[in-house]
Protein backbone atom coordinates (compact mmCIF):
# COMPACT_ATOMS: atom_id res chain seq x y z
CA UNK A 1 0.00 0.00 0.00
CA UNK A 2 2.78 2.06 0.85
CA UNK A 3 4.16 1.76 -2.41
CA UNK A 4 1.74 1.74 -4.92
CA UNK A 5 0.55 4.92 -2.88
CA UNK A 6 3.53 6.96 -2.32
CA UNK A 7 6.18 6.07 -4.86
CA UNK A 8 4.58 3.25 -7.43
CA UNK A 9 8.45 3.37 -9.45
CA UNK A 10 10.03 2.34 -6.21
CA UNK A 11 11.20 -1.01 -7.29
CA UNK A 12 12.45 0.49 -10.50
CA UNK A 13 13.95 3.35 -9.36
CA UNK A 14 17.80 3.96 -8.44
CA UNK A 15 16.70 6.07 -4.94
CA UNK A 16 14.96 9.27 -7.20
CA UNK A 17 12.72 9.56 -10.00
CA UNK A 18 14.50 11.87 -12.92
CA UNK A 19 10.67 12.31 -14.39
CA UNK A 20 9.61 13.63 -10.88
CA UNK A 21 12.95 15.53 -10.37
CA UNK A 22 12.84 16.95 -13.63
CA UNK A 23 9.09 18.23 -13.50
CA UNK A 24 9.60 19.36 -9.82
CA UNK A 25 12.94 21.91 -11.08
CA UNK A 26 10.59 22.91 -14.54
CA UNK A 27 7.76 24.20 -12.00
CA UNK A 28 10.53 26.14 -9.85
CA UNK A 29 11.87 27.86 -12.67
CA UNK A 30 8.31 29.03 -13.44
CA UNK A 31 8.02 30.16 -10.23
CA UNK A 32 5.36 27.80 -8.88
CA UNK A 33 5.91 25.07 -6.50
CA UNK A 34 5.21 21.22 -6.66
CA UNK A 35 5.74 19.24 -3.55
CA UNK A 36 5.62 15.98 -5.12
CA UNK A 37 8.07 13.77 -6.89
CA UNK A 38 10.41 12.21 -3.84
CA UNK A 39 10.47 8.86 -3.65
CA UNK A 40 10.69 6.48 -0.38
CA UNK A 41 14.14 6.59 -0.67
CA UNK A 42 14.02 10.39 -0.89
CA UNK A 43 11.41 10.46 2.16
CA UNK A 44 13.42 8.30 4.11
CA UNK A 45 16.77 10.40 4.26
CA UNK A 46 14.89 13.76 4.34
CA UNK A 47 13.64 12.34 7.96
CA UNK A 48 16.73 10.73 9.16
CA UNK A 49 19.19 12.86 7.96
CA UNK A 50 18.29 16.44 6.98
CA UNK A 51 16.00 19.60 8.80
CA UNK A 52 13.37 18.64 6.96
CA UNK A 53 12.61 21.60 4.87
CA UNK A 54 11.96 21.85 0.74
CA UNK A 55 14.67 24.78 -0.46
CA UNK A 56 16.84 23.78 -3.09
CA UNK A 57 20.15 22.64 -1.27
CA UNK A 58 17.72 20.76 1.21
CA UNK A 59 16.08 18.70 -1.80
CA UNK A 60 19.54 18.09 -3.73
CA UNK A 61 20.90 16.64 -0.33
CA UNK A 62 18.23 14.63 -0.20
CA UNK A 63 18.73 12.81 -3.82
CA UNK A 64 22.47 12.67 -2.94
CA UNK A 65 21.26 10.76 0.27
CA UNK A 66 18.78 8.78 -1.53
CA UNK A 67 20.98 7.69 -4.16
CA UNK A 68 23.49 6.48 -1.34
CA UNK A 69 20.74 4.29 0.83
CA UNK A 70 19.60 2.57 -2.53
CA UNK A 71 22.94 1.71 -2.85
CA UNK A 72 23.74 0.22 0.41
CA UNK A 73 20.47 -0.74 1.49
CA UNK A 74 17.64 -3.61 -0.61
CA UNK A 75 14.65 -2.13 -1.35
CA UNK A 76 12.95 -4.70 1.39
CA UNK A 77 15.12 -2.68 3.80
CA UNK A 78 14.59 0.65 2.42
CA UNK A 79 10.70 -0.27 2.68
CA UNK A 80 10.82 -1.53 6.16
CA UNK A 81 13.46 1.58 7.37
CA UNK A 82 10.89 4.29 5.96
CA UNK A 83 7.83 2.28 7.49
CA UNK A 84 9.62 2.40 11.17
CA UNK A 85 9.75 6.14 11.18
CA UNK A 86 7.38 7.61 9.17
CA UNK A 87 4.57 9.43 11.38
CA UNK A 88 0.73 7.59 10.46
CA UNK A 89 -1.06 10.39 13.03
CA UNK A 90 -2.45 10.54 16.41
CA UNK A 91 1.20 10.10 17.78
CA UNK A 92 1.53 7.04 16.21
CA UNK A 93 5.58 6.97 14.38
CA UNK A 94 6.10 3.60 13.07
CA UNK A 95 4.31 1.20 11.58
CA UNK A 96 4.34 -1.29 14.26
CA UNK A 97 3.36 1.91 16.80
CA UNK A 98 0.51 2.78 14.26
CA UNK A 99 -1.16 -0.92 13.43
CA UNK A 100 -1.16 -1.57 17.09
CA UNK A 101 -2.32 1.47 18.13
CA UNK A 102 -5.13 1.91 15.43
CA UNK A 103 -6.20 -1.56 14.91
CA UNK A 104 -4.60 -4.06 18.37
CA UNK A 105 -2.90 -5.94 16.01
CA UNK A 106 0.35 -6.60 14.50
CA UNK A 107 1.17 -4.95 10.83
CA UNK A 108 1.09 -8.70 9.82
CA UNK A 109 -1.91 -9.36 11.01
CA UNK A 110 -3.64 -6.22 8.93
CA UNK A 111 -6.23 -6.43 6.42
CA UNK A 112 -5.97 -4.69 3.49
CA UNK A 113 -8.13 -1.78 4.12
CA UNK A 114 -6.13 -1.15 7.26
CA UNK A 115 -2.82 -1.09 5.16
CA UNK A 116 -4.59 0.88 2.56
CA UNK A 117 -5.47 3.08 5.64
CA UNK A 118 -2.46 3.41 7.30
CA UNK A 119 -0.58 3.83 3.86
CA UNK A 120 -3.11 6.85 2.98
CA UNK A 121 -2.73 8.38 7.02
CA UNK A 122 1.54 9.04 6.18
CA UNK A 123 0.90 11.80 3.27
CA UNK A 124 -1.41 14.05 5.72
CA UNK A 125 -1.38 12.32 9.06
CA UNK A 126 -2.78 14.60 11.09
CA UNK A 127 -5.44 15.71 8.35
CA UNK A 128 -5.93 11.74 7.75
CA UNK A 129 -6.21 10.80 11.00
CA UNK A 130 -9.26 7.87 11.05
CA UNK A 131 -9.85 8.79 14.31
CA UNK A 132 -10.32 12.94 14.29
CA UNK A 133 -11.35 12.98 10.94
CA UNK A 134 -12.68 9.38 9.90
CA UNK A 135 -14.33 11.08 6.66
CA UNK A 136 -11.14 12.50 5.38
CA UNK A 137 -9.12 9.08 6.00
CA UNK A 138 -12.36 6.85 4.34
CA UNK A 139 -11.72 9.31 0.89
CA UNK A 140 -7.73 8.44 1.77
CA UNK A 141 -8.19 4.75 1.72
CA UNK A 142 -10.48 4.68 -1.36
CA UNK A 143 -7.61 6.81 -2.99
CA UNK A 144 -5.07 4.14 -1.65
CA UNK A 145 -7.00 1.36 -2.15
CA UNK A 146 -7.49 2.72 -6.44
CA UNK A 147 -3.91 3.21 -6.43
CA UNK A 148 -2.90 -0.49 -5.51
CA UNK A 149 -5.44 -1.79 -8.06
CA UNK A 150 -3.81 1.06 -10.74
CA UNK A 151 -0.17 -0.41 -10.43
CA UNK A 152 -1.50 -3.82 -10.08
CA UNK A 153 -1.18 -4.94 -6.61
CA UNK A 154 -4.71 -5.73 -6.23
CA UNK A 155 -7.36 -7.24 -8.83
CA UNK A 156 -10.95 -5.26 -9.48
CA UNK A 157 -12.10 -7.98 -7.11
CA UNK A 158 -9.94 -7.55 -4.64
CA UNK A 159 -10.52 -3.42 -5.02
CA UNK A 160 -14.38 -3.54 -4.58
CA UNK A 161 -14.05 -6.62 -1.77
CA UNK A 162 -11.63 -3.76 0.46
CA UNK A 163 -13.84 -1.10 -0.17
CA UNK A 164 -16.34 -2.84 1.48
CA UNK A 165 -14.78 -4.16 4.18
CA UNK A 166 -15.02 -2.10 7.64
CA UNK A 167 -11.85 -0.78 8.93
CA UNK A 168 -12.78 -1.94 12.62
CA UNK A 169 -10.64 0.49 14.38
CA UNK A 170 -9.65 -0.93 17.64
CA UNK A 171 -11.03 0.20 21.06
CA UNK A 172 -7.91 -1.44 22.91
CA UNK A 173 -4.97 0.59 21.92
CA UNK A 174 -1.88 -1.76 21.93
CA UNK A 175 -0.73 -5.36 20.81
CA UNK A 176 -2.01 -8.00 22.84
C-alpha cells in the first residue's frame, strides 16, 4: 500500500525519479511550487538525515542521500526503514506503533483496508487521522485502495471486496 501509494516506481527506481525531479525543477523555474516527486528513498533520508525543509540545497541533499541508501540498502530494507519512522497520526511513528495502536494488532496481522489506511494516514497524518477525521481518511483509503489496483497490486475484485470491508478500528490501543 505504501508503495503503490507513495512512490509506485520504487522497485524500479535507483533512490529518485529523474521524471519527478525533472518536472519538480521545470515548475521552480516558473516560479510555482510542486511538492511531489520524492520517492521512499528520498522520504526516508529527508527524515533521518536532513532539517526537513523543501529549499533547493535541502532537496539536492536529499537525492544525494537517496541515491546512497539505494545503494547500500535492498529495497525490502529501504521499505521496512521508511515504514519504522514515518509518522501515520495521532502520535503514532512507526508502523508497528501505528497498526497496534489503530487496529490491536500486529502490521502482519492487517487487512488490506487497514494497510490501505495506514498507507493513505503518512501523506497528511494529522489531516488523515481515522480517528479525528474518519471522513477525510475513508476518501484516503479509497484513494489508496485505487492506487494499488492502478499499479496492479490488487485485482478489481480484490478493489471492490476492500472497499467494502469495515476498517474496525480498535477500542484497545496496543498489541495483545
Amino acid at each position: 500500500a505504501l508503495v503503490a501509494t507513495e512512490d509506485h516506481r520504487f522497485y524500479a527506481d535507483p533512490g529518485v525519479d529523474p521524471l519527478a525531479l525533472f518536472r519538480v525543477a521545470a515548475s521552480w523555474l516558473t516560479g510555482h511550487t510542486d511538492g511531489g516527486g520524492s520517492t521512499l528513498d528520498q522520504q526516508l533520508a529527508k527524515n533521518l538525515y536532513t532539517s526537513g525543509h523543501s529549499s533547493f540545497p535541502q532537496i539536492a541533499e536529499q537525492v544525494v542521500l537517496a541515491v546512497k541508501l539505494n545503494r547500500a540498502y535492498s529495497r525490502a530494507e529501504i521499505l521496512r526503514l521508511y515504514a519504522e519512522i514515518a509518522y501515520y497520526g495521532h502520535g503514532y511513528y512507526g508502523l508497528q506503533s501505528a497498526s497496534c495502536g489503530y487496529f490491536g494488532r500486529e502490521p502482519g496481522q492487517l487487512t488490506v483496508v487497514q494497510a490501505a489506511m495506514l498507507a493513505g494516514a503518512v501523506n497528511a497524518p494529522t489531516y488523515d487521522d481515522p480517528l479525528v477525521y474518519p471522513a477525510r481518511a475513508r476518501a484516503r483509503l479509497v484513494h489508496v485502495i485505487g492506487r494499488m489496483a492502478a499499479v496492479g497490486y490488487l485485482t478489481k475484485a480484490q478493489q471492490d471486496a476492500a472497499l467494502k470491508t469495515p476498517l474496525d478500528l480498535s477500542a484497545v490501543r496496543g498489541c495483545p
